[in-house]
Each structure stands twice: as C-alpha cells, then as structure tokens.
PDB file of N, CA and C in Angstrom:
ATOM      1  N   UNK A   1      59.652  98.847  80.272  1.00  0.00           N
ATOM      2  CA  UNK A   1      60.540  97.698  80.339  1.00  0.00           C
ATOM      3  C   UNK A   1      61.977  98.164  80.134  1.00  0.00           C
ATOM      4  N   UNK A   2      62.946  97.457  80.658  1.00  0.00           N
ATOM      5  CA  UNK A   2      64.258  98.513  80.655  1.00  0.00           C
ATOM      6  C   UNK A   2      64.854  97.252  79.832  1.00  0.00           C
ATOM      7  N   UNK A   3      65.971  97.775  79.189  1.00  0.00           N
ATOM      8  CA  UNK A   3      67.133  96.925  78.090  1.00  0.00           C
ATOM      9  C   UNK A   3      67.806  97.004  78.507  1.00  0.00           C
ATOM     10  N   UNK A   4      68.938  95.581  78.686  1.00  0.00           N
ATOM     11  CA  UNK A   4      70.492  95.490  79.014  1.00  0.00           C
ATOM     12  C   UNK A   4      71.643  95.691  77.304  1.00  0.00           C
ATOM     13  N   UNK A   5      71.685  96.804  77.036  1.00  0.00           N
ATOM     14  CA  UNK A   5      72.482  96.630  75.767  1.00  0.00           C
ATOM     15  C   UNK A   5      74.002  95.767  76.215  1.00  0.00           C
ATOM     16  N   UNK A   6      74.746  94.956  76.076  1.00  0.00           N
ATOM     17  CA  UNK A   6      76.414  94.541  76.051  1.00  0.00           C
ATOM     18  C   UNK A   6      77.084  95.033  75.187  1.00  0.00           C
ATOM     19  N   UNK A   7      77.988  95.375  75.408  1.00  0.00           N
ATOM     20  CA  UNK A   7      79.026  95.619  73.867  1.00  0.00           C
ATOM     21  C   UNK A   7      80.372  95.605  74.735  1.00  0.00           C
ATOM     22  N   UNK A   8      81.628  95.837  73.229  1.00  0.00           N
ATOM     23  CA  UNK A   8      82.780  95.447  74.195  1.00  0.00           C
ATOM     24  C   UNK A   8      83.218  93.889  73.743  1.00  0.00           C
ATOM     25  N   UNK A   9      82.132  92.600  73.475  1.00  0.00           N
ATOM     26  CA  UNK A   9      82.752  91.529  72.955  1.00  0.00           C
ATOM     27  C   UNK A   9      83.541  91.198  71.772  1.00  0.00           C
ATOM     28  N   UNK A  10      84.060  90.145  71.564  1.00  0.00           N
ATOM     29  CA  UNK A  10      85.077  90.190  70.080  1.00  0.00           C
ATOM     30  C   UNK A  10      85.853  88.874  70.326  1.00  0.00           C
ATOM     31  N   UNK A  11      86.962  89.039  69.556  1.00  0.00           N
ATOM     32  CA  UNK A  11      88.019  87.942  69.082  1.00  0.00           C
ATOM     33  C   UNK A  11      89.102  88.813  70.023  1.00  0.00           C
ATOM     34  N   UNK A  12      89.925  87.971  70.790  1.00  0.00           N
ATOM     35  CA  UNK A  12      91.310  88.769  71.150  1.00  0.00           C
ATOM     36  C   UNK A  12      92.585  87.288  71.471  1.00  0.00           C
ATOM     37  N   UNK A  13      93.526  87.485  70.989  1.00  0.00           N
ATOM     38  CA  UNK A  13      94.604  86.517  71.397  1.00  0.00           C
ATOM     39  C   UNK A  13      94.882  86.494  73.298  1.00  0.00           C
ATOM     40  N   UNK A  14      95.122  85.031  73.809  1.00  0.00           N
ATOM     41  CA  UNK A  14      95.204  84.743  74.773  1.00  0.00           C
ATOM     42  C   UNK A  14      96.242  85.975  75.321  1.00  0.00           C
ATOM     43  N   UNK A  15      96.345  86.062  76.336  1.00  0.00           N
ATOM     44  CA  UNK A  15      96.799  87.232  77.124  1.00  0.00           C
ATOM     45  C   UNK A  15      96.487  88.328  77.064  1.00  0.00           C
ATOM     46  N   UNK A  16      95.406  88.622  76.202  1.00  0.00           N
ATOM     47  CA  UNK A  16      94.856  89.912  75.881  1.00  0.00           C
ATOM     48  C   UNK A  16      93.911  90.517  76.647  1.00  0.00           C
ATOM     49  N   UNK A  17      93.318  91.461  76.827  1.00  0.00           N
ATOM     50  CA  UNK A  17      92.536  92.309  77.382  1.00  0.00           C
ATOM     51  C   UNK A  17      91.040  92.629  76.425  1.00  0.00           C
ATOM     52  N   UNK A  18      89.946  92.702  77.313  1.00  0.00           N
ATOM     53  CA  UNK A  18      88.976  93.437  76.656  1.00  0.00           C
ATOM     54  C   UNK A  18      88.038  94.027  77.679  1.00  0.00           C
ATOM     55  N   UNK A  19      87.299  95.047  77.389  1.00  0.00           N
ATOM     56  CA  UNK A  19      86.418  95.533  78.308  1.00  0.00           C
ATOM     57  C   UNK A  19      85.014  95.331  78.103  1.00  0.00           C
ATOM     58  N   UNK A  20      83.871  94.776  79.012  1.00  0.00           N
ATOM     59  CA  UNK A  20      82.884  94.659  78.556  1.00  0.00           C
ATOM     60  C   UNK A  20      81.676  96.011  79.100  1.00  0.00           C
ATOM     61  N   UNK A  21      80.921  96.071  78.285  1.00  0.00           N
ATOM     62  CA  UNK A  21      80.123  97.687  79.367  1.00  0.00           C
ATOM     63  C   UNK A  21      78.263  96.844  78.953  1.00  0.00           C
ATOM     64  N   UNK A  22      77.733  97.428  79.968  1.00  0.00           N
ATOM     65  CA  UNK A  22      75.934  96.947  79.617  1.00  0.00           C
ATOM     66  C   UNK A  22      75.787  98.315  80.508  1.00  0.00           C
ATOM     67  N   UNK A  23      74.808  98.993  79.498  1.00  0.00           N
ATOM     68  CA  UNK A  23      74.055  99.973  79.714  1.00  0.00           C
ATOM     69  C   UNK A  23      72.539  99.807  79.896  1.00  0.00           C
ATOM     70  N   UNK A  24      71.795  99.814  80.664  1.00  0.00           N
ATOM     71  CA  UNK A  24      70.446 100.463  80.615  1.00  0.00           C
ATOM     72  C   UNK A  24      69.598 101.275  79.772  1.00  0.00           C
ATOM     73  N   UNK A  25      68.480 100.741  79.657  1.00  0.00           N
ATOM     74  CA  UNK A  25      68.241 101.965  78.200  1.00  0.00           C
ATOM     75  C   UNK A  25      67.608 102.877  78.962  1.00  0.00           C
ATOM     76  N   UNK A  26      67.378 102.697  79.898  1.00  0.00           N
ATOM     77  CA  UNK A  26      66.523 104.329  80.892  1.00  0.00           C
ATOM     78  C   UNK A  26      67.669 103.975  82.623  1.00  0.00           C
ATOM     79  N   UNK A  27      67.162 105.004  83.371  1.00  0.00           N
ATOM     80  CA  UNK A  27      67.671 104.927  84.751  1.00  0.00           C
ATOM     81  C   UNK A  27      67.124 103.727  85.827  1.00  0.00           C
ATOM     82  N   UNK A  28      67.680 102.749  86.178  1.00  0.00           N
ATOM     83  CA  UNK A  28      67.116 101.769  87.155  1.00  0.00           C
ATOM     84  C   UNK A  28      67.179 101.992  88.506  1.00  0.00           C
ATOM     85  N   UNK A  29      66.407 102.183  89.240  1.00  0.00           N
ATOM     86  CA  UNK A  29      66.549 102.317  90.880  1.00  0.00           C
ATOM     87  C   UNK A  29      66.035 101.189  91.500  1.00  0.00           C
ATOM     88  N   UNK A  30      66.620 101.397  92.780  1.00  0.00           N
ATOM     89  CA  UNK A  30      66.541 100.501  93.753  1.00  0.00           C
ATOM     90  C   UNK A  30      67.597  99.391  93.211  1.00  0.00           C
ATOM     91  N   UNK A  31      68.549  99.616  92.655  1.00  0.00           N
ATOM     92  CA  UNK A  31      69.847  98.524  91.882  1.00  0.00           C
ATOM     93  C   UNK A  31      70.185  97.853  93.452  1.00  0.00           C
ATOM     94  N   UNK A  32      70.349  96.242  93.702  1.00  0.00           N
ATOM     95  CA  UNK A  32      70.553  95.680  94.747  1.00  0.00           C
ATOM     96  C   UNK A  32      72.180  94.993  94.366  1.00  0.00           C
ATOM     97  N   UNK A  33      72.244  94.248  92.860  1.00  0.00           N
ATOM     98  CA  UNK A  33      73.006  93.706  92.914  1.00  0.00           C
ATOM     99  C   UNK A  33      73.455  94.088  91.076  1.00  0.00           C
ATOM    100  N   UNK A  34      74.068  94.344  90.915  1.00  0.00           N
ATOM    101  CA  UNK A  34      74.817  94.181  89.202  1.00  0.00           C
ATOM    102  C   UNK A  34      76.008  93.446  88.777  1.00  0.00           C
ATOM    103  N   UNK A  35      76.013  92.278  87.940  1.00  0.00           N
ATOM    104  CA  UNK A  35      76.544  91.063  87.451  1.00  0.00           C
ATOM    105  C   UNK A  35      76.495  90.929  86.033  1.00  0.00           C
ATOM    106  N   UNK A  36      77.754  89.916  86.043  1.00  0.00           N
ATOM    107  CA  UNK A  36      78.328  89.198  84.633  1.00  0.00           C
ATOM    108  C   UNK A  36      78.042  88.129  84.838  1.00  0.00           C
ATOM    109  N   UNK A  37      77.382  87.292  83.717  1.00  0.00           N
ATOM    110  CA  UNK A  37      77.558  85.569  84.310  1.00  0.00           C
ATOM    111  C   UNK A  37      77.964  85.372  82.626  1.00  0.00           C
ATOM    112  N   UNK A  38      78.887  84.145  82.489  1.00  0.00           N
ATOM    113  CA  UNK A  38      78.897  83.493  81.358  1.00  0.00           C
ATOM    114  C   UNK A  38      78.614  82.136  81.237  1.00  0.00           C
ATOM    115  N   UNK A  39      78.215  82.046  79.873  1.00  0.00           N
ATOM    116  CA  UNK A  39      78.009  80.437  79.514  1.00  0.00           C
ATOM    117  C   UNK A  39      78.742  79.672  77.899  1.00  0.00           C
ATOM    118  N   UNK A  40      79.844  78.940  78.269  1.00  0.00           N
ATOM    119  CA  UNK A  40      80.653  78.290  77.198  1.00  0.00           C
ATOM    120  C   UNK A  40      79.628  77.312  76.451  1.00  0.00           C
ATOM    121  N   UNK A  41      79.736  76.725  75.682  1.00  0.00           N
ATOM    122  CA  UNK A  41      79.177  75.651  74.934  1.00  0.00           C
ATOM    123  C   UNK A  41      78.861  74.369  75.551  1.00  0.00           C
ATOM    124  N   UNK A  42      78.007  74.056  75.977  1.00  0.00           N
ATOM    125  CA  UNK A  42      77.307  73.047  76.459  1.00  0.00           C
ATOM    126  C   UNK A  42      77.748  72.722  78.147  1.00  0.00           C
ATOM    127  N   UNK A  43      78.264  73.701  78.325  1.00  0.00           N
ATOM    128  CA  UNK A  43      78.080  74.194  80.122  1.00  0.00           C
ATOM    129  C   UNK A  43      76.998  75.036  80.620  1.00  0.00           C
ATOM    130  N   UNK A  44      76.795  74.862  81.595  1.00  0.00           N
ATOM    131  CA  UNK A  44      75.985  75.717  82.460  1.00  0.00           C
ATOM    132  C   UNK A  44      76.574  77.280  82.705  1.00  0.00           C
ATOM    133  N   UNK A  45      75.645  78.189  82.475  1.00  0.00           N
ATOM    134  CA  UNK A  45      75.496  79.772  82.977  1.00  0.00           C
ATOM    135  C   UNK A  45      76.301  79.632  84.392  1.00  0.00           C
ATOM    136  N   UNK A  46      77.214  80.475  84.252  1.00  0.00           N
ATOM    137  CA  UNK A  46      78.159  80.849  85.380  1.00  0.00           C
ATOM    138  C   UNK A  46      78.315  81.889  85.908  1.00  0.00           C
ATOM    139  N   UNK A  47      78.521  82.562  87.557  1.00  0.00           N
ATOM    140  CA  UNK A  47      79.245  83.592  87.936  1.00  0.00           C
ATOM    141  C   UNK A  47      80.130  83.970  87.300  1.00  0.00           C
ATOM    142  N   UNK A  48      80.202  85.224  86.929  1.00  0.00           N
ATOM    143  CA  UNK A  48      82.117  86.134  86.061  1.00  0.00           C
ATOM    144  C   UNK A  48      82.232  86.783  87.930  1.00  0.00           C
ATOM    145  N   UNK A  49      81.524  87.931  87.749  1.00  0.00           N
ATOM    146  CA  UNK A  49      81.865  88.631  89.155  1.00  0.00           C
ATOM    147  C   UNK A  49      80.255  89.293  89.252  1.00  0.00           C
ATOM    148  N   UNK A  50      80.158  89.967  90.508  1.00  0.00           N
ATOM    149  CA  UNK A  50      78.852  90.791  90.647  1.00  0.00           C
ATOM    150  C   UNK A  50      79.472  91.867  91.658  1.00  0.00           C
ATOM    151  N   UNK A  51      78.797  92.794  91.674  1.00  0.00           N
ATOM    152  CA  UNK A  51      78.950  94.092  92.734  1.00  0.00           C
ATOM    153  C   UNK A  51      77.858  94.732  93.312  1.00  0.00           C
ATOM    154  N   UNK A  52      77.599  94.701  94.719  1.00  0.00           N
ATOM    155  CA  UNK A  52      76.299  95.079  95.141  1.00  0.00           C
ATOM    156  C   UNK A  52      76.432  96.573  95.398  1.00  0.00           C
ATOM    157  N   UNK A  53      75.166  97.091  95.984  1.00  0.00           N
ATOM    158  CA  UNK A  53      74.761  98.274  95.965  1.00  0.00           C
ATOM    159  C   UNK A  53      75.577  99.060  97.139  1.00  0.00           C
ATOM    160  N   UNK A  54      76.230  98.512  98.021  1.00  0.00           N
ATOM    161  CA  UNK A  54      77.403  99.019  99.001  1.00  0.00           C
ATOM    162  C   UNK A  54      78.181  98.612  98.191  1.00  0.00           C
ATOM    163  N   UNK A  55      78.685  98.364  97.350  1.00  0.00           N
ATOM    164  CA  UNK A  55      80.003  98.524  96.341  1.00  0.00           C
ATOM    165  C   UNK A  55      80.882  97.100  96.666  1.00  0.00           C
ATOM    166  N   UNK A  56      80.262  95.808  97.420  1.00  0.00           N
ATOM    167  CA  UNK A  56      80.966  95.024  97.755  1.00  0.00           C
ATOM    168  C   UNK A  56      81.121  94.104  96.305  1.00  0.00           C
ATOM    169  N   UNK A  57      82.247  93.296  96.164  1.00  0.00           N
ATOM    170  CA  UNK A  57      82.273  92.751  94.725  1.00  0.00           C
ATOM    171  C   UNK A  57      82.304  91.088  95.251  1.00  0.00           C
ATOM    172  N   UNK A  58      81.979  90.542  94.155  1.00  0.00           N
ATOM    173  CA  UNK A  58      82.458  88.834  93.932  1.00  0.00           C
ATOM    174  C   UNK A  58      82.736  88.023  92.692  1.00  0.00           C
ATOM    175  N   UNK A  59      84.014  87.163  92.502  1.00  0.00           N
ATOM    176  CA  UNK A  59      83.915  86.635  91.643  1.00  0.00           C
ATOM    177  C   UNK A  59      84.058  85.478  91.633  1.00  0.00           C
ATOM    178  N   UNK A  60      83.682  85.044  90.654  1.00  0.00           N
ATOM    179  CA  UNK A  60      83.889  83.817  90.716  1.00  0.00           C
ATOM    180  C   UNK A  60      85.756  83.183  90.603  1.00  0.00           C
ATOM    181  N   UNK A  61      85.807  82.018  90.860  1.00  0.00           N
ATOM    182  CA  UNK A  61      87.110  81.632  91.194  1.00  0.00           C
ATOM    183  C   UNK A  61      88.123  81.383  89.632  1.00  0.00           C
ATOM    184  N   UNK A  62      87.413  81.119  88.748  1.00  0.00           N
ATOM    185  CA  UNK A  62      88.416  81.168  87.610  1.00  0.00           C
ATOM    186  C   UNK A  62      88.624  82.300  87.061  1.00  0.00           C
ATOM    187  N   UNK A  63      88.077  83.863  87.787  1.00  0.00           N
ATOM    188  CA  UNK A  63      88.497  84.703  86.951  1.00  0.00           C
ATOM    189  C   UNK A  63      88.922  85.735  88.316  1.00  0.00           C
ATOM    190  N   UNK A  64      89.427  85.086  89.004  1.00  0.00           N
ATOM    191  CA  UNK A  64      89.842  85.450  90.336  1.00  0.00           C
ATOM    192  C   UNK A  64      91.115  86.385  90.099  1.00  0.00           C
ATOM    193  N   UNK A  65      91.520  87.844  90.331  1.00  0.00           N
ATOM    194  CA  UNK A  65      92.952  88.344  89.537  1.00  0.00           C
ATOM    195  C   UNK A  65      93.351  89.109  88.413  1.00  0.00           C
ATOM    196  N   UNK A  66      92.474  88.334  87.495  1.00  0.00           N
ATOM    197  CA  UNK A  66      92.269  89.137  86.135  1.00  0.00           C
ATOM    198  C   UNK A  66      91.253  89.920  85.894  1.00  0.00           C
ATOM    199  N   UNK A  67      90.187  89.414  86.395  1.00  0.00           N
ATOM    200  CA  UNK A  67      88.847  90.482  85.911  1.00  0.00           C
ATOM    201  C   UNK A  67      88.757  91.724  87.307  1.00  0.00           C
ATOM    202  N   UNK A  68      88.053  92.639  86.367  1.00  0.00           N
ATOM    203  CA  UNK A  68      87.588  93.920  87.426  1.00  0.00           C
ATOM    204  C   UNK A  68      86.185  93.987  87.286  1.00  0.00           C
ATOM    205  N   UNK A  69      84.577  94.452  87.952  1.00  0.00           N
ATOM    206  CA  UNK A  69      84.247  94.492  88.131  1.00  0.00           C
ATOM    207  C   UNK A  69      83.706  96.184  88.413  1.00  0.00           C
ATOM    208  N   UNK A  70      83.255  97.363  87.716  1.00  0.00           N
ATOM    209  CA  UNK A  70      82.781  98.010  88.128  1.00  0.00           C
ATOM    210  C   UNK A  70      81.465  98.866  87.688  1.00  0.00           C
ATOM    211  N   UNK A  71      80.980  99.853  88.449  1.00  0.00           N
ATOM    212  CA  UNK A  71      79.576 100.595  87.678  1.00  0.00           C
ATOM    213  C   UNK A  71      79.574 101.759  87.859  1.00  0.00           C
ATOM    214  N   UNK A  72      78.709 102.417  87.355  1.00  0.00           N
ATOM    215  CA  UNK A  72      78.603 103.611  87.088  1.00  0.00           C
ATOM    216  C   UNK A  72      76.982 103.795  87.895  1.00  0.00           C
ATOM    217  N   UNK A  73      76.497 103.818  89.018  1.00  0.00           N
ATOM    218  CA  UNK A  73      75.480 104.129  89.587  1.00  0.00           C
ATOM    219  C   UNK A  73      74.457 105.492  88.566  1.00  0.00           C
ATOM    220  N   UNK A  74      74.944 105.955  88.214  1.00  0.00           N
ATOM    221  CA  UNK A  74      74.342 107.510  87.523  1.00  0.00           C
ATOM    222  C   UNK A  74      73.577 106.876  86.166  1.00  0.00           C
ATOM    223  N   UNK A  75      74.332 106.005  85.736  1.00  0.00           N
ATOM    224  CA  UNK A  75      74.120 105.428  84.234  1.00  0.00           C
ATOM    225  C   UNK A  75      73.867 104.398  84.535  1.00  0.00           C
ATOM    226  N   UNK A  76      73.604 103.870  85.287  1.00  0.00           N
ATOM    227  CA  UNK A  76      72.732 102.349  85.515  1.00  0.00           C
ATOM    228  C   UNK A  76      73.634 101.703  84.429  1.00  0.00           C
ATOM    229  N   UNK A  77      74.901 101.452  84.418  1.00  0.00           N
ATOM    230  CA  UNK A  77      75.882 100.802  83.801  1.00  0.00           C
ATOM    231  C   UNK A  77      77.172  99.959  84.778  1.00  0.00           C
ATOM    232  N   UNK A  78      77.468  98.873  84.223  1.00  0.00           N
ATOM    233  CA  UNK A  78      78.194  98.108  84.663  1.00  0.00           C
ATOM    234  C   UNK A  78      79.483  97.863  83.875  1.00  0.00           C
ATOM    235  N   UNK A  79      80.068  97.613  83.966  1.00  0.00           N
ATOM    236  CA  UNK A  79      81.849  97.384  82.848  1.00  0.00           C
ATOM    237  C   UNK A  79      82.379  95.803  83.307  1.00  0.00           C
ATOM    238  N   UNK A  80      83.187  94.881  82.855  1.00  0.00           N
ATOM    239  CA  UNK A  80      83.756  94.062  83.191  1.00  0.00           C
ATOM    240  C   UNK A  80      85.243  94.102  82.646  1.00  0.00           C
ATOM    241  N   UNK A  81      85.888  94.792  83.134  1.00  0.00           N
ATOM    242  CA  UNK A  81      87.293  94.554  82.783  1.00  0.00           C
ATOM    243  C   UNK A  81      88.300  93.343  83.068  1.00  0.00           C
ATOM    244  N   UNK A  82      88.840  92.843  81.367  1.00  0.00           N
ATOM    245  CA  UNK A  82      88.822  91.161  81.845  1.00  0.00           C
ATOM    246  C   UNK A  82      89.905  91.628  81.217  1.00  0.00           C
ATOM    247  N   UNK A  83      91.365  90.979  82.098  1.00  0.00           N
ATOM    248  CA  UNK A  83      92.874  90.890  81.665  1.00  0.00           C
ATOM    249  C   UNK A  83      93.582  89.586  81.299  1.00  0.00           C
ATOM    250  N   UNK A  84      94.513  89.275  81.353  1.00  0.00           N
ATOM    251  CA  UNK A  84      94.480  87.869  81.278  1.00  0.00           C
ATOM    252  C   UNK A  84      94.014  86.853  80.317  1.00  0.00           C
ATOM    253  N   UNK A  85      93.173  87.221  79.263  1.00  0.00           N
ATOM    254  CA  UNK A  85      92.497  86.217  79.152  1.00  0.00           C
ATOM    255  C   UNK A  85      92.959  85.010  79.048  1.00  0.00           C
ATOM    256  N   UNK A  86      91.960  83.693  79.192  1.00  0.00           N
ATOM    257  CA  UNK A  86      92.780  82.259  78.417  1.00  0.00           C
ATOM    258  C   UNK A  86      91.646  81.789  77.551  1.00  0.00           C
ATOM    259  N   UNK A  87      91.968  80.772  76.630  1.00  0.00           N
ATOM    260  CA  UNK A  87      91.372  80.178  75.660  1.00  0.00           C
ATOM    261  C   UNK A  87      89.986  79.644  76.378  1.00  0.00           C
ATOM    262  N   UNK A  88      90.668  79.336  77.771  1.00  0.00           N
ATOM    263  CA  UNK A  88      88.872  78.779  78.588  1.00  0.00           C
ATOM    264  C   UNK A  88      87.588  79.924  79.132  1.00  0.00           C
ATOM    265  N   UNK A  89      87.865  81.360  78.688  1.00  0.00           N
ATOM    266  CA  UNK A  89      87.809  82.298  79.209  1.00  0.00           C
ATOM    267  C   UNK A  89      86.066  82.469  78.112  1.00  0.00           C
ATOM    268  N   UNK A  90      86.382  82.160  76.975  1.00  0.00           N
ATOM    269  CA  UNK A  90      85.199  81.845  75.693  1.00  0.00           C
ATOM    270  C   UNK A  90      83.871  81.445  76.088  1.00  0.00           C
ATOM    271  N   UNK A  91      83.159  82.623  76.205  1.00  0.00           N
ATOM    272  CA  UNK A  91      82.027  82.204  76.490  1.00  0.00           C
ATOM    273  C   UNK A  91      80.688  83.329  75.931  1.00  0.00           C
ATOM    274  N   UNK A  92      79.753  83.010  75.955  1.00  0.00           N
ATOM    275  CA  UNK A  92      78.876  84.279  75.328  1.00  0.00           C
ATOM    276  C   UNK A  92      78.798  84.826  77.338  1.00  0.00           C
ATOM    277  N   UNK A  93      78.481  86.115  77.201  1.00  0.00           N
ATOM    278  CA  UNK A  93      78.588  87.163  78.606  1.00  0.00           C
ATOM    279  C   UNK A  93      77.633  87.663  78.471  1.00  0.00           C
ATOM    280  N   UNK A  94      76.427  87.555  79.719  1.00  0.00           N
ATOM    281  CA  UNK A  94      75.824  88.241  79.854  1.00  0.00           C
ATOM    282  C   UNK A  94      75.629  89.138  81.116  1.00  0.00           C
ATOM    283  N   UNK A  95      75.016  90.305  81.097  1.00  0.00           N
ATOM    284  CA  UNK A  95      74.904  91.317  82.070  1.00  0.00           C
ATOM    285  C   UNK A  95      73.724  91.028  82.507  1.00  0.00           C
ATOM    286  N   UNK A  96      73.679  91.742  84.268  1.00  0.00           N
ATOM    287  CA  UNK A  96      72.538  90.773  85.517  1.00  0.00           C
ATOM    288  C   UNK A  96      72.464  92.318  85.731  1.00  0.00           C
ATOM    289  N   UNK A  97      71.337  92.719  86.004  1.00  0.00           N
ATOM    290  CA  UNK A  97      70.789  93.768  86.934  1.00  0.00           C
ATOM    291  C   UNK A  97      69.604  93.321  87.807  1.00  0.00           C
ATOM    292  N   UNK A  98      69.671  93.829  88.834  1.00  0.00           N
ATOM    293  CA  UNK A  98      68.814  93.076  89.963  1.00  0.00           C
ATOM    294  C   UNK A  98      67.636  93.993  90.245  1.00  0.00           C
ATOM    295  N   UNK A  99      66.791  94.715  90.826  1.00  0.00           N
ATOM    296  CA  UNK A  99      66.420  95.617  91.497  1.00  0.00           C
ATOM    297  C   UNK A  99      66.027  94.974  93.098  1.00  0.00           C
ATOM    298  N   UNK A 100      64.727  95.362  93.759  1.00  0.00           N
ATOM    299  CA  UNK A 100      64.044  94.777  94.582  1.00  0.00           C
ATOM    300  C   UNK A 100      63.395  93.960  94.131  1.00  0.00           C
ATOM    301  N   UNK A 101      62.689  94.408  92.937  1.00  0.00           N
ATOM    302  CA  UNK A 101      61.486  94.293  92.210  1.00  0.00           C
ATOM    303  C   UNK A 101      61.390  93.325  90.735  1.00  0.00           C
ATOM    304  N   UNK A 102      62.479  93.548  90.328  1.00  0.00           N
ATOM    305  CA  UNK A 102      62.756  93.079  88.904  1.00  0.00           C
ATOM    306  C   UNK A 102      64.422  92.333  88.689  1.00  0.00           C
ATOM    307  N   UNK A 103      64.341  90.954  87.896  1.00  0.00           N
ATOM    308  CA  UNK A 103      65.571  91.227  87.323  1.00  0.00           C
ATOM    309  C   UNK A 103      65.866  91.095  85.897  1.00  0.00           C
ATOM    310  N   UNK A 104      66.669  91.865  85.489  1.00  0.00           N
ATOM    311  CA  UNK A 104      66.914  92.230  84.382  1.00  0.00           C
ATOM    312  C   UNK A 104      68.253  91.362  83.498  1.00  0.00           C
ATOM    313  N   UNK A 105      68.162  91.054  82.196  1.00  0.00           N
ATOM    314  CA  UNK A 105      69.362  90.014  81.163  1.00  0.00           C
ATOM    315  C   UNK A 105      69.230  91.008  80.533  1.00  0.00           C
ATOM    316  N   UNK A 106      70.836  91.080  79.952  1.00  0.00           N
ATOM    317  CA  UNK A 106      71.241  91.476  78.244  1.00  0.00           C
ATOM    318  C   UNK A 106      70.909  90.347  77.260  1.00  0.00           C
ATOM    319  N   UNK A 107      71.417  90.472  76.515  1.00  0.00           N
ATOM    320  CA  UNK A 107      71.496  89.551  75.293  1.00  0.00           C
ATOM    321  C   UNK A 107      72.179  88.899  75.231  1.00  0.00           C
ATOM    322  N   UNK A 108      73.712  88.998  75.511  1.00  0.00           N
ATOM    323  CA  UNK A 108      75.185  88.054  75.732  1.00  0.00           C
ATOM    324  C   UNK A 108      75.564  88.895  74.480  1.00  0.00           C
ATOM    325  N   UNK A 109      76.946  88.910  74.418  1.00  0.00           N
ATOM    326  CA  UNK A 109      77.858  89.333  73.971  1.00  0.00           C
ATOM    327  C   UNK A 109      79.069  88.193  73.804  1.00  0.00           C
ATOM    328  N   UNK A 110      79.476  87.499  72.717  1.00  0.00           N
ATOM    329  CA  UNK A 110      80.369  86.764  72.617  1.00  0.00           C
ATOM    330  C   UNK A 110      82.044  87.666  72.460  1.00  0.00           C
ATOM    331  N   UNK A 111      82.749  86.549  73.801  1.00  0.00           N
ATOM    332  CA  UNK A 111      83.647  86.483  73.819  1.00  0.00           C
ATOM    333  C   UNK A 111      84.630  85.546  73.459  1.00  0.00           C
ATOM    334  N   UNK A 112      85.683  85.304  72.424  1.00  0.00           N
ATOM    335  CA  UNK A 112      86.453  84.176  72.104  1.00  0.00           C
ATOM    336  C   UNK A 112      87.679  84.778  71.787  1.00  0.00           C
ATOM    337  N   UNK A 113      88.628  83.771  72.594  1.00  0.00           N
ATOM    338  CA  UNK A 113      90.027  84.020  72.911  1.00  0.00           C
ATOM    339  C   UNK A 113      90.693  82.825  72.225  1.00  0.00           C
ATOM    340  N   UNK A 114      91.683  82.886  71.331  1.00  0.00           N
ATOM    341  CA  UNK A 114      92.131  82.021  70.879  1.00  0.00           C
ATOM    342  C   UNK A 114      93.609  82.299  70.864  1.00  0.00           C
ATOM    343  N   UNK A 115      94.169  80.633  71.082  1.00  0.00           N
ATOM    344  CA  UNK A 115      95.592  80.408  71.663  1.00  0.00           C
ATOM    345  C   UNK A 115      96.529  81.116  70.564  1.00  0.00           C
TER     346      UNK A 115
END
C-alpha cells in the first residue's frame, strides 16, 4: 500500500509564501495524473492545480497566478508552490496521486493565512 506523506503546511501572513511537498513512501508507476485539492470549512473538496504525466498542468481559477505546480517523477513527489496567499486561501490540502490502477490521498496538511 503506498503513503501520501504532506508537509510544508503552517500559519503564514497574507501575502506570504509557502511550499507544499507529498512524497510517496515507495516508487509509484504508471503516475497518470498528480494533484492538490483543498477543502475550507464547510465547503466542498476543491481543485488547487494537477499535472499530468506529459507534464501538462491545471488549476483551478482562484489560484490562477500564484500557485506553481510541480514533481519530481524519480521520487514519486509532487510540490505546490503557493505565492500570494489570501485569507480565502485556508484550507486543509491534500495530495492526489492517480495511477492506471489506483488512486492514492495524503492526509491534508493545514494551511491558514491570516490578514
């Protein structure tokens, strides 16, 4: 069974920066698609961004600019580099790994940005 560890979450003042990383606890193949989704307090689980296995990316529209999106294919690892932040930005984050076969959750990692 493979583990999504997150780390990287925290407290940071609005305009601030943080980086998020989810590692794999062994090597995953056949990776189709690797993603962030978040979920604020009594909203629904959301797109952050995703990046498929041709390296194409997507994000969602409120973090359109500020966030980056990338992985490390070797390390079956993903990063979310989030700039910008805003106070609406607060959400627990979790990491998506896809295969053919399987898909894979972290745990979430809370993020909170305060004004």
């Amino acid at each position: 069974q493979v583990q999504l560890v997150e780390s990287g979450g925290g407290l940071v003042q609005a305009g601030g920066s943080l980086r998020l990383s989810c590692a794999a606890s062994r090597i995953v193949f056949d990776i189709t698609v690797m993603g962030w989704y978040r979920q604020a307090p009594g909203k629904q689980r959301e797109l952050v961004a995703l990046v498929t296995s041709s390296g194409s990316t997507n994000y969602g529209d409120p973090v359109k600019g500020r966030f980056i999106i990338s992985r490390d294919n070797a390390k079956s690892t993903v990063y979310l580099q989030m700039n910008g932040l805003k106070v609406e930005d607060t959400a627990v984050y979790y990491c998506n790994i896809r295969t053919y076969y399987n898909d894979y959750w972290g745990q979430g990692t809370q993020v909170t940005v305060s004004s």
